[in-house]
C-alpha atoms as a PDB file:
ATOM      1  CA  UNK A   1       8.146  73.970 -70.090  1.00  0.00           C
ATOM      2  CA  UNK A   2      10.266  72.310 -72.642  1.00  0.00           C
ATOM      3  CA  UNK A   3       9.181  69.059 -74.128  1.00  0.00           C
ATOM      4  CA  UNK A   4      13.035  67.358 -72.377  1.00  0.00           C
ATOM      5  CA  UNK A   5      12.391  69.160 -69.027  1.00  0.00           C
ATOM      6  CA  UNK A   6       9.820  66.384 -68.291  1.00  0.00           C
ATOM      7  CA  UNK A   7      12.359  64.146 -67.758  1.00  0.00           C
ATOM      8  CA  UNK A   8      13.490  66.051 -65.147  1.00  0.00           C
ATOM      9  CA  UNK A   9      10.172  65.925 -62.912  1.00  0.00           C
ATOM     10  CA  UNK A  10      10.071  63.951 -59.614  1.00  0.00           C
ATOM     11  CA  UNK A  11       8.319  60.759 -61.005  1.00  0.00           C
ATOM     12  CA  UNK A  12       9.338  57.991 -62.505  1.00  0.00           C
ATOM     13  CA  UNK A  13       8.498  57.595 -66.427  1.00  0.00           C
ATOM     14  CA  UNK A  14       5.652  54.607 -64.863  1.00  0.00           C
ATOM     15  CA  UNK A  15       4.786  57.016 -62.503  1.00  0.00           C
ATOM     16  CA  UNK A  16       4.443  59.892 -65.139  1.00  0.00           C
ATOM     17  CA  UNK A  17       2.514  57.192 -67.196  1.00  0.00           C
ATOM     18  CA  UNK A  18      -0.189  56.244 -64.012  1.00  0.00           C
ATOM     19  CA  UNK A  19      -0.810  59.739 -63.652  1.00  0.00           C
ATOM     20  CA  UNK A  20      -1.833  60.648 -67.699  1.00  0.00           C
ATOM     21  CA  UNK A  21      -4.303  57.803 -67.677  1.00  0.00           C
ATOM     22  CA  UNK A  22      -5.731  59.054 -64.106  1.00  0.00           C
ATOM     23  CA  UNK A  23      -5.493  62.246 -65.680  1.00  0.00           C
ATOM     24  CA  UNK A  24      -7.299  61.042 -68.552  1.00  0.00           C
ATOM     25  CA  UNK A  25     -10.080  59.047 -66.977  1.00  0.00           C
ATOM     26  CA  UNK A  26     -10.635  61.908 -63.744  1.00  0.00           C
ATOM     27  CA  UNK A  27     -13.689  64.053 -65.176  1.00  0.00           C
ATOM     28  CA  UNK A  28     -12.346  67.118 -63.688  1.00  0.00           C
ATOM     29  CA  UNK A  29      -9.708  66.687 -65.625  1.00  0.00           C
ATOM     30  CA  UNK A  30     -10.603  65.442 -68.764  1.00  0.00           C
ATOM     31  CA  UNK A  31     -12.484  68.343 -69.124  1.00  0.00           C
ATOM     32  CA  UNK A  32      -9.224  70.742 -68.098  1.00  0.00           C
ATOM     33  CA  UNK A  33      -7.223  68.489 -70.292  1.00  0.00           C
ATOM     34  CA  UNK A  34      -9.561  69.389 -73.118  1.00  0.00           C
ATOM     35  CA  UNK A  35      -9.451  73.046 -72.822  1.00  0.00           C
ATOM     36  CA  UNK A  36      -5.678  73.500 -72.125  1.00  0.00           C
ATOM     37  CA  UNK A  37      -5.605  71.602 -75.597  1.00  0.00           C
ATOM     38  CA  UNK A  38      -8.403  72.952 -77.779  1.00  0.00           C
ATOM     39  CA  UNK A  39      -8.927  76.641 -75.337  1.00  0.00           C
ATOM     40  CA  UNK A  40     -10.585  77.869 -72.672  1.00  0.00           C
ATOM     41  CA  UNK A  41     -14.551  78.810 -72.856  1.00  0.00           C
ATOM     42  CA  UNK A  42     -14.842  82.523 -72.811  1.00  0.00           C
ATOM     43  CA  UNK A  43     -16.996  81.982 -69.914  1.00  0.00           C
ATOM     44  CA  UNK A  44     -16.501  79.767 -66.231  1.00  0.00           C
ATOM     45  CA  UNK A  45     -17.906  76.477 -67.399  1.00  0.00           C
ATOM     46  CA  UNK A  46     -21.042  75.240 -65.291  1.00  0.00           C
ATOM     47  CA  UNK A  47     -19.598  72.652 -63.513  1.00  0.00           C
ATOM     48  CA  UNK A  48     -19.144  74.137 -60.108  1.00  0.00           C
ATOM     49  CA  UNK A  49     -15.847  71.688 -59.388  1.00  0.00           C
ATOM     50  CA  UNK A  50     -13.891  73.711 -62.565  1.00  0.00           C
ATOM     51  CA  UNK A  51     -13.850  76.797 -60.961  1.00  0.00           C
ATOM     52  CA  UNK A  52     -10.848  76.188 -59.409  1.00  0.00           C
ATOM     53  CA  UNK A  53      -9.502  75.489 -62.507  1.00  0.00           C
ATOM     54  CA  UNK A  54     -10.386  78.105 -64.152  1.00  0.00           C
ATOM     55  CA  UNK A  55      -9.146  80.526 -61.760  1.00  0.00           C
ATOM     56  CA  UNK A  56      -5.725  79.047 -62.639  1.00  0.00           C
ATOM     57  CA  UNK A  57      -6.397  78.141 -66.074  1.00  0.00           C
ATOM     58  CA  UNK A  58      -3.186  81.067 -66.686  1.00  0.00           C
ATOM     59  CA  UNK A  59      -0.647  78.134 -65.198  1.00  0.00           C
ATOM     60  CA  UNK A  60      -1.832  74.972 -66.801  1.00  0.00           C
ATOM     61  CA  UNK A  61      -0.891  73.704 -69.629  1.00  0.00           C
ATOM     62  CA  UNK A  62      -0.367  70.223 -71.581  1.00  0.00           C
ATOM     63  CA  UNK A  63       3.454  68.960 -72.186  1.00  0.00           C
ATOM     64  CA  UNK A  64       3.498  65.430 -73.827  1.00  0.00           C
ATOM     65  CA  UNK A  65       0.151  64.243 -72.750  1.00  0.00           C
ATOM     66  CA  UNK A  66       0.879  65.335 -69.048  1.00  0.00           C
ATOM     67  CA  UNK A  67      -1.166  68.262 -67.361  1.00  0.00           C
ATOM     68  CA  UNK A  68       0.908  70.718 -65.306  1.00  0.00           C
ATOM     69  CA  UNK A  69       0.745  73.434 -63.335  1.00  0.00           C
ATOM     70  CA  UNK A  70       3.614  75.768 -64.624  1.00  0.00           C
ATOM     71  CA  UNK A  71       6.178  73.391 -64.044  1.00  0.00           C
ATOM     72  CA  UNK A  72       4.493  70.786 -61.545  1.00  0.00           C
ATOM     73  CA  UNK A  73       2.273  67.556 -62.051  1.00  0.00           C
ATOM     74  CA  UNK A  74      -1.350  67.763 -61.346  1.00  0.00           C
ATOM     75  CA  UNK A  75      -2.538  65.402 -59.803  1.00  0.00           C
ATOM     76  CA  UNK A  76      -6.163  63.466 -60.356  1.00  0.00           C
ATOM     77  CA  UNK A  77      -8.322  63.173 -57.228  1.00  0.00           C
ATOM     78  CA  UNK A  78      -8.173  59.124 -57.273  1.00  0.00           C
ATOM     79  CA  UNK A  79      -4.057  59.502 -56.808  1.00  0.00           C
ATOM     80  CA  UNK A  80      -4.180  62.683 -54.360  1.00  0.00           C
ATOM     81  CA  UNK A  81      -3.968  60.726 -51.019  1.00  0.00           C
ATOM     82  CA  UNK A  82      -1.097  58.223 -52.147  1.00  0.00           C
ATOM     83  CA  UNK A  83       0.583  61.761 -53.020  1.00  0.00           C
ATOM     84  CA  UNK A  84       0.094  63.213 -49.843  1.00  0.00           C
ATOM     85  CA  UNK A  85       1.262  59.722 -47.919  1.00  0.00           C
ATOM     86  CA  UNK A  86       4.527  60.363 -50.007  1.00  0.00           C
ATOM     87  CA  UNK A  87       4.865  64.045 -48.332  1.00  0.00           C
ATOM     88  CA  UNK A  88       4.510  63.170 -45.148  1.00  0.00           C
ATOM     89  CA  UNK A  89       7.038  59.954 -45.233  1.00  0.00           C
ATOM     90  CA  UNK A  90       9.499  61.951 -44.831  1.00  0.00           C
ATOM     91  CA  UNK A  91       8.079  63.404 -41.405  1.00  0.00           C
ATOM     92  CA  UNK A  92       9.524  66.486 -42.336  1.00  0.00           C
ATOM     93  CA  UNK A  93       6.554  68.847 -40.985  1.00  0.00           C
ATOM     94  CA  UNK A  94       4.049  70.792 -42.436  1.00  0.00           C
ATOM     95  CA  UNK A  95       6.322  73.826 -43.622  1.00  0.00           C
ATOM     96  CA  UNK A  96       8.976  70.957 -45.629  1.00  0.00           C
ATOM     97  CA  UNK A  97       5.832  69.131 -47.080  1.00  0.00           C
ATOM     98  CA  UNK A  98       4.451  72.470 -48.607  1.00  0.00           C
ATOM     99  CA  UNK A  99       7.584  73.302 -50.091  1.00  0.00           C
ATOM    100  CA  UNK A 100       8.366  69.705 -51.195  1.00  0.00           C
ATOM    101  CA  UNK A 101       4.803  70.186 -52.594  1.00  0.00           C
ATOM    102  CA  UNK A 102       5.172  73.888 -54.086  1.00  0.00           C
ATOM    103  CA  UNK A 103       8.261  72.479 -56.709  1.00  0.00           C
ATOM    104  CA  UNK A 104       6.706  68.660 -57.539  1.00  0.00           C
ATOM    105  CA  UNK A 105       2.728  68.644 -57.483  1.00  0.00           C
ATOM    106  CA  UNK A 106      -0.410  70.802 -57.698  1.00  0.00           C
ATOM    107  CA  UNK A 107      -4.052  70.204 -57.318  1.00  0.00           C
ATOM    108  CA  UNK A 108      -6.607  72.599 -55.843  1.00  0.00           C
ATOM    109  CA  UNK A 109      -6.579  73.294 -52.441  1.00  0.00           C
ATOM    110  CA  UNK A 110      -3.179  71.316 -51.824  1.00  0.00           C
ATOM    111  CA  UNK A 111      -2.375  73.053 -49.169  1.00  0.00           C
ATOM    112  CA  UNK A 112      -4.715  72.816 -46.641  1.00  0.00           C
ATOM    113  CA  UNK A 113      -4.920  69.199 -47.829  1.00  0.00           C
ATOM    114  CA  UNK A 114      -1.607  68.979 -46.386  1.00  0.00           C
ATOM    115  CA  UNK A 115      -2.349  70.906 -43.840  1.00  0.00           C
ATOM    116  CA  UNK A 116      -5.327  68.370 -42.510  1.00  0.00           C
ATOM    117  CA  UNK A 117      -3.076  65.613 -42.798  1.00  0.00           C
END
């Protein structure tokens, strides 16, 4: 993803800002944050919580200080249910949400999330 192209995700630039210091402070991660930056361990780090991660560590990359999933914000556990209160505003249903989802924000297990809610 281009450096400009981040102007075109679905957040404002406070918004963008919130989530980089959640980012920053969320020790899941920090610790993704780190590798994405400085490389991934040639082997699954202990931390049981990363494995996710890891699994997807292909798709996630840094673009001016913001973590992303290919082109879409991840977002840090402490934001995740304000997120998925946004999604369901809309009371578009659980197909809508996960495409609304799919091409704005990523975090492990998003889907059933949404699917619970």
């Amino acid at each position: 993803m281009a450096r400009q192209a981040i102007v075109n995700l679905p957040a404002s630039s406070t918004k963008l800002q919130d989530i980089i210091a959640c980012q920053k402070t969320d020790p899941e991660l920090k610790e993704v944050r780190n590798y994405c930056s400085l490389g991934w361990p040639a082997f699954m780090p202990q931390n049981p919580l990363l494995q996710l991660y890891w699994d997807n560590q292909r798709y996630l990359t840094m673009v001016d200080d913001l973590l992303l999933y290919n082109d879409r914000i991840v977002i840090p556990r402490e934001m995740r249910l304000e997120m998925l209160d946004k999604l369901h505003e809309s009371h578009l249903g659980i197909t809508k949400c996960r495409a609304l989802a799919q091409t704005s924000i990523w975090w492990p297990n998003i889907t059933s999330h949404i699917e619970e809610m």
